[in-house]
N, C-alpha and C. Protein backbone atom coordinates (compact mmCIF):
# COMPACT_ATOMS: atom_id res chain seq x y z
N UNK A 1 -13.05 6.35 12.10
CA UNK A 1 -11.88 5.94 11.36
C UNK A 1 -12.27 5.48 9.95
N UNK A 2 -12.91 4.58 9.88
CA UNK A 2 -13.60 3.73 8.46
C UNK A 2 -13.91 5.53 7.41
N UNK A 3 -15.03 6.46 8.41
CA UNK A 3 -15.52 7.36 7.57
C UNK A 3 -14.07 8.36 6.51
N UNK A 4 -13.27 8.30 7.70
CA UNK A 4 -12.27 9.14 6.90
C UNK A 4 -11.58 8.45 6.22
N UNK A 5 -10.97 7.43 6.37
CA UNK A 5 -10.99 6.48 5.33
C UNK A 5 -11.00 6.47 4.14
N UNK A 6 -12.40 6.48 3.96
CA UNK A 6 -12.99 6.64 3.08
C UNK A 6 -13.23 7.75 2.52
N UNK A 7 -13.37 9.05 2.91
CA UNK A 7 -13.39 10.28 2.31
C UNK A 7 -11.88 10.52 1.94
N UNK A 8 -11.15 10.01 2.32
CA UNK A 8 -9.37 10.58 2.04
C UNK A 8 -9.67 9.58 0.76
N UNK A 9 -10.01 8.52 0.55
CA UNK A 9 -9.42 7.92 -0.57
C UNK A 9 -10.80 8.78 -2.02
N UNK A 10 -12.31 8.88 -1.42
CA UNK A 10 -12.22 9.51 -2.79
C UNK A 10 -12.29 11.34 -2.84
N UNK A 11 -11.39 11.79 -1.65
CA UNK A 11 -11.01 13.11 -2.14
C UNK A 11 -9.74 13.37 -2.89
N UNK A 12 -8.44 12.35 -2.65
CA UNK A 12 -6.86 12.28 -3.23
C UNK A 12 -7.46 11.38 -4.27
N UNK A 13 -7.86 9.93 -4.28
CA UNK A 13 -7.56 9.63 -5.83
C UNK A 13 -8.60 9.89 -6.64
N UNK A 14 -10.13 10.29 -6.46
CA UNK A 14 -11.24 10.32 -7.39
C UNK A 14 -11.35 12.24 -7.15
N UNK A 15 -10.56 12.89 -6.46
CA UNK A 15 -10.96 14.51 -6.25
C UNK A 15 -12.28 14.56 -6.10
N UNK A 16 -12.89 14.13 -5.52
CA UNK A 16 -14.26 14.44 -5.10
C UNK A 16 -14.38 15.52 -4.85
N UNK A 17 -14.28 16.10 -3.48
CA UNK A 17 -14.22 17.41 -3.25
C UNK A 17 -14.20 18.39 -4.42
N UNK A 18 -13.36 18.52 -5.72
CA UNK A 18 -13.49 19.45 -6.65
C UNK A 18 -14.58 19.25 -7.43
N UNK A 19 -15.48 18.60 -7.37
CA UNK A 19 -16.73 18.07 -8.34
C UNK A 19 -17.68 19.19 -8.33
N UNK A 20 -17.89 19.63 -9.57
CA UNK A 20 -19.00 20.95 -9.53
C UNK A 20 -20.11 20.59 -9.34
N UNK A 21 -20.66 19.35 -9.36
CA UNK A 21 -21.85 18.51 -9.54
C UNK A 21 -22.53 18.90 -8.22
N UNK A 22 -23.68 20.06 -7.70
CA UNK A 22 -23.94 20.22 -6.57
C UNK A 22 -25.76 20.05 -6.16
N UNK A 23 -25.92 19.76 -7.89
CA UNK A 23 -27.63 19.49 -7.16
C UNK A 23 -28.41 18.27 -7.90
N UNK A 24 -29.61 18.42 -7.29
CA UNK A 24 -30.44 16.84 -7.23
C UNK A 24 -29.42 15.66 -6.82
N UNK A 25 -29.63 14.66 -7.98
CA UNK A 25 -29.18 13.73 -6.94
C UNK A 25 -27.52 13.32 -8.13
N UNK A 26 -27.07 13.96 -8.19
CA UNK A 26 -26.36 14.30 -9.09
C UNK A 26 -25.36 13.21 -8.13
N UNK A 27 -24.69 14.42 -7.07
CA UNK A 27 -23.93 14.16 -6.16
C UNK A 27 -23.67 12.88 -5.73
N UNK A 28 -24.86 12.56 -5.49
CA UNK A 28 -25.10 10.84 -5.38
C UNK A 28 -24.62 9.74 -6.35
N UNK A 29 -25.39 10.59 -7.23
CA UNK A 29 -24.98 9.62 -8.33
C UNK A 29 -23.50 9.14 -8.47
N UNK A 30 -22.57 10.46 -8.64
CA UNK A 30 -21.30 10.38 -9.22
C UNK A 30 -20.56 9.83 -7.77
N UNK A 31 -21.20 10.21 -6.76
CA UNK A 31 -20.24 9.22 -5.69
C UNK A 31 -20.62 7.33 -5.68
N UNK A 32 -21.44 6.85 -6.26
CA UNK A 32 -21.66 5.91 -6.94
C UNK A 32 -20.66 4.77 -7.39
N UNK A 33 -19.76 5.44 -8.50
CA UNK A 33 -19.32 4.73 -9.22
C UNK A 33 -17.34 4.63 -8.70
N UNK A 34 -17.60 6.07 -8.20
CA UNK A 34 -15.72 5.64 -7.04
C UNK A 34 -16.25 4.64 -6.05
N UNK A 35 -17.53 4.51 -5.17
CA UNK A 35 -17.63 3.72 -4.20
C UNK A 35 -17.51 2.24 -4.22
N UNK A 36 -18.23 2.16 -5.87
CA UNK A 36 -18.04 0.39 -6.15
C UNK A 36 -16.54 0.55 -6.82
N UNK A 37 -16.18 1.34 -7.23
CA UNK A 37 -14.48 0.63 -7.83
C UNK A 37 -13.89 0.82 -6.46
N UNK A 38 -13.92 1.60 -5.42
CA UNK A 38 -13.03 1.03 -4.01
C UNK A 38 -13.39 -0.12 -3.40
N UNK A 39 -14.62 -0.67 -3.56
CA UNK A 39 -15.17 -1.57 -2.85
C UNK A 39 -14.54 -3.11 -3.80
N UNK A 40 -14.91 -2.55 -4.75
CA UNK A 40 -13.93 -4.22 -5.90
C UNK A 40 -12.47 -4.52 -5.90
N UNK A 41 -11.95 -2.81 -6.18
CA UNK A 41 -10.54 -3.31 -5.58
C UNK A 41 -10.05 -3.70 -3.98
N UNK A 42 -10.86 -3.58 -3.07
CA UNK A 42 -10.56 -3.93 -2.12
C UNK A 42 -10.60 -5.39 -2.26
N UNK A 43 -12.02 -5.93 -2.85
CA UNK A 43 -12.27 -7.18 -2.54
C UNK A 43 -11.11 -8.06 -3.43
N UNK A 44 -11.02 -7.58 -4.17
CA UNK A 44 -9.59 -8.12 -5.02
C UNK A 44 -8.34 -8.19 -4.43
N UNK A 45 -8.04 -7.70 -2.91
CA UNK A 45 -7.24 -7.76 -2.24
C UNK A 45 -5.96 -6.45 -2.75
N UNK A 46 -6.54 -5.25 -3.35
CA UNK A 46 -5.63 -3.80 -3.58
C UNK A 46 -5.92 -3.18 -2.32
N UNK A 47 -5.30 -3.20 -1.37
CA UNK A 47 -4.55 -2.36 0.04
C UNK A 47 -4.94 -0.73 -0.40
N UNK A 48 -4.10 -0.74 -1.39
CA UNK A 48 -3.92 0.68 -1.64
C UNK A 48 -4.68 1.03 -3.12
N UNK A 49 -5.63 1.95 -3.09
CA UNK A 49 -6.71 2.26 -3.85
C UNK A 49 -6.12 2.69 -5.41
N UNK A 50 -5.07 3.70 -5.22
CA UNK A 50 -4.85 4.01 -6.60
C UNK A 50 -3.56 3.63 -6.85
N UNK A 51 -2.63 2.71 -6.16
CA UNK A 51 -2.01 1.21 -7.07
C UNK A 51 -2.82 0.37 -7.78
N UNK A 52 -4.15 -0.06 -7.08
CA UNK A 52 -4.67 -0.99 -7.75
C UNK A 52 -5.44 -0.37 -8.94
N UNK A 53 -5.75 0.86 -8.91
CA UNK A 53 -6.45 1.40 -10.31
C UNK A 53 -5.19 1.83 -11.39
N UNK A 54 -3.99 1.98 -10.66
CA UNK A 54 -2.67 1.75 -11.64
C UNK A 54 -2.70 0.45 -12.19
N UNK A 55 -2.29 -0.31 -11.34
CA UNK A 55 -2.21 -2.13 -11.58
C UNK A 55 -3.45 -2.51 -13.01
N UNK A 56 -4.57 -1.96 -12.66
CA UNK A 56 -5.55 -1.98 -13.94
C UNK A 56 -5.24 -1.58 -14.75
N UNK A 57 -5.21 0.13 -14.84
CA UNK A 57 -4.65 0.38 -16.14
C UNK A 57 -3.86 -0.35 -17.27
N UNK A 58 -3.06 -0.95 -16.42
CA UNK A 58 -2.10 -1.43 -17.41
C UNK A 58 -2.02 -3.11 -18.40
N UNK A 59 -3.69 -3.12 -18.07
CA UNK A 59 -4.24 -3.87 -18.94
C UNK A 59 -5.81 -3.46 -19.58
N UNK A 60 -5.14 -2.28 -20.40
CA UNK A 60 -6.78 -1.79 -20.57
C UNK A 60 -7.41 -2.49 -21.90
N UNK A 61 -6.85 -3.58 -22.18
CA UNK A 61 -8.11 -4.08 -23.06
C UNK A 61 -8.92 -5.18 -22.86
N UNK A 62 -8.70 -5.35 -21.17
CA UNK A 62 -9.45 -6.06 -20.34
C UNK A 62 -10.67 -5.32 -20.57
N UNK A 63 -11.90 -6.34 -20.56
CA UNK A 63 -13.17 -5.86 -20.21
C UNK A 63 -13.22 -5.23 -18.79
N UNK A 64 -13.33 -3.91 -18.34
CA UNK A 64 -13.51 -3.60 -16.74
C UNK A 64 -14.84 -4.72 -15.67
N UNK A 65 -15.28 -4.90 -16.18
CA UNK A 65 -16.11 -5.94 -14.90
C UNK A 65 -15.94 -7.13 -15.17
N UNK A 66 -14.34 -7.61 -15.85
CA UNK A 66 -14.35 -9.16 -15.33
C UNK A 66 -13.50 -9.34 -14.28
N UNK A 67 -13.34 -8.53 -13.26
CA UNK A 67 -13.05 -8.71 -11.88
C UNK A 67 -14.27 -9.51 -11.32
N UNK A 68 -15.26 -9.21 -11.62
CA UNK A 68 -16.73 -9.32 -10.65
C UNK A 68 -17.23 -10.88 -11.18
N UNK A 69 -16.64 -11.19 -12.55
CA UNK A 69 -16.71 -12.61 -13.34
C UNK A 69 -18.40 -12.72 -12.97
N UNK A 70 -18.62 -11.89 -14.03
CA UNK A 70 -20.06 -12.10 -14.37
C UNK A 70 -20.43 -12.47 -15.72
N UNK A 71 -19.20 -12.66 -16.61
CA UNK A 71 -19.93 -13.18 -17.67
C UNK A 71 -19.78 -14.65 -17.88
């Protein structure tokens, strides 16, 4: 359950699946950076993955990692 999950959210909102990116560690890489923005908006309490990357947007002159309040 968790696995598909997780593949439904970054094949509909990040299109993974269409990524031409197919060798070394490419693949890896670019699944990377959808995995920590699902994992932050979760922890931020966004249910639903691409409301909460809507909900962001609409303050884009927020610095993006002061969710994580690291500075």
């Amino acid at each position: 359950m968790i696995e598909n999950r997780l593949h439904f959210v970054h094949d509909t909102t990040f299109t993974e699946d269409a990524s031409k990116i197919r060798t070394g560690h490419g693949p890896d890489n670019m699944a990377t950076l959808p995995s920590f923005a699902i994992n932050q908006l979760r922890a931020a309490g966004h249910p639903n993955i691409a409301a909460g990357l809507r909900e962001m947007s609409y303050t884009p002159f927020h610095h993006p990692l002061d969710p994580l309040d690291l500075a």
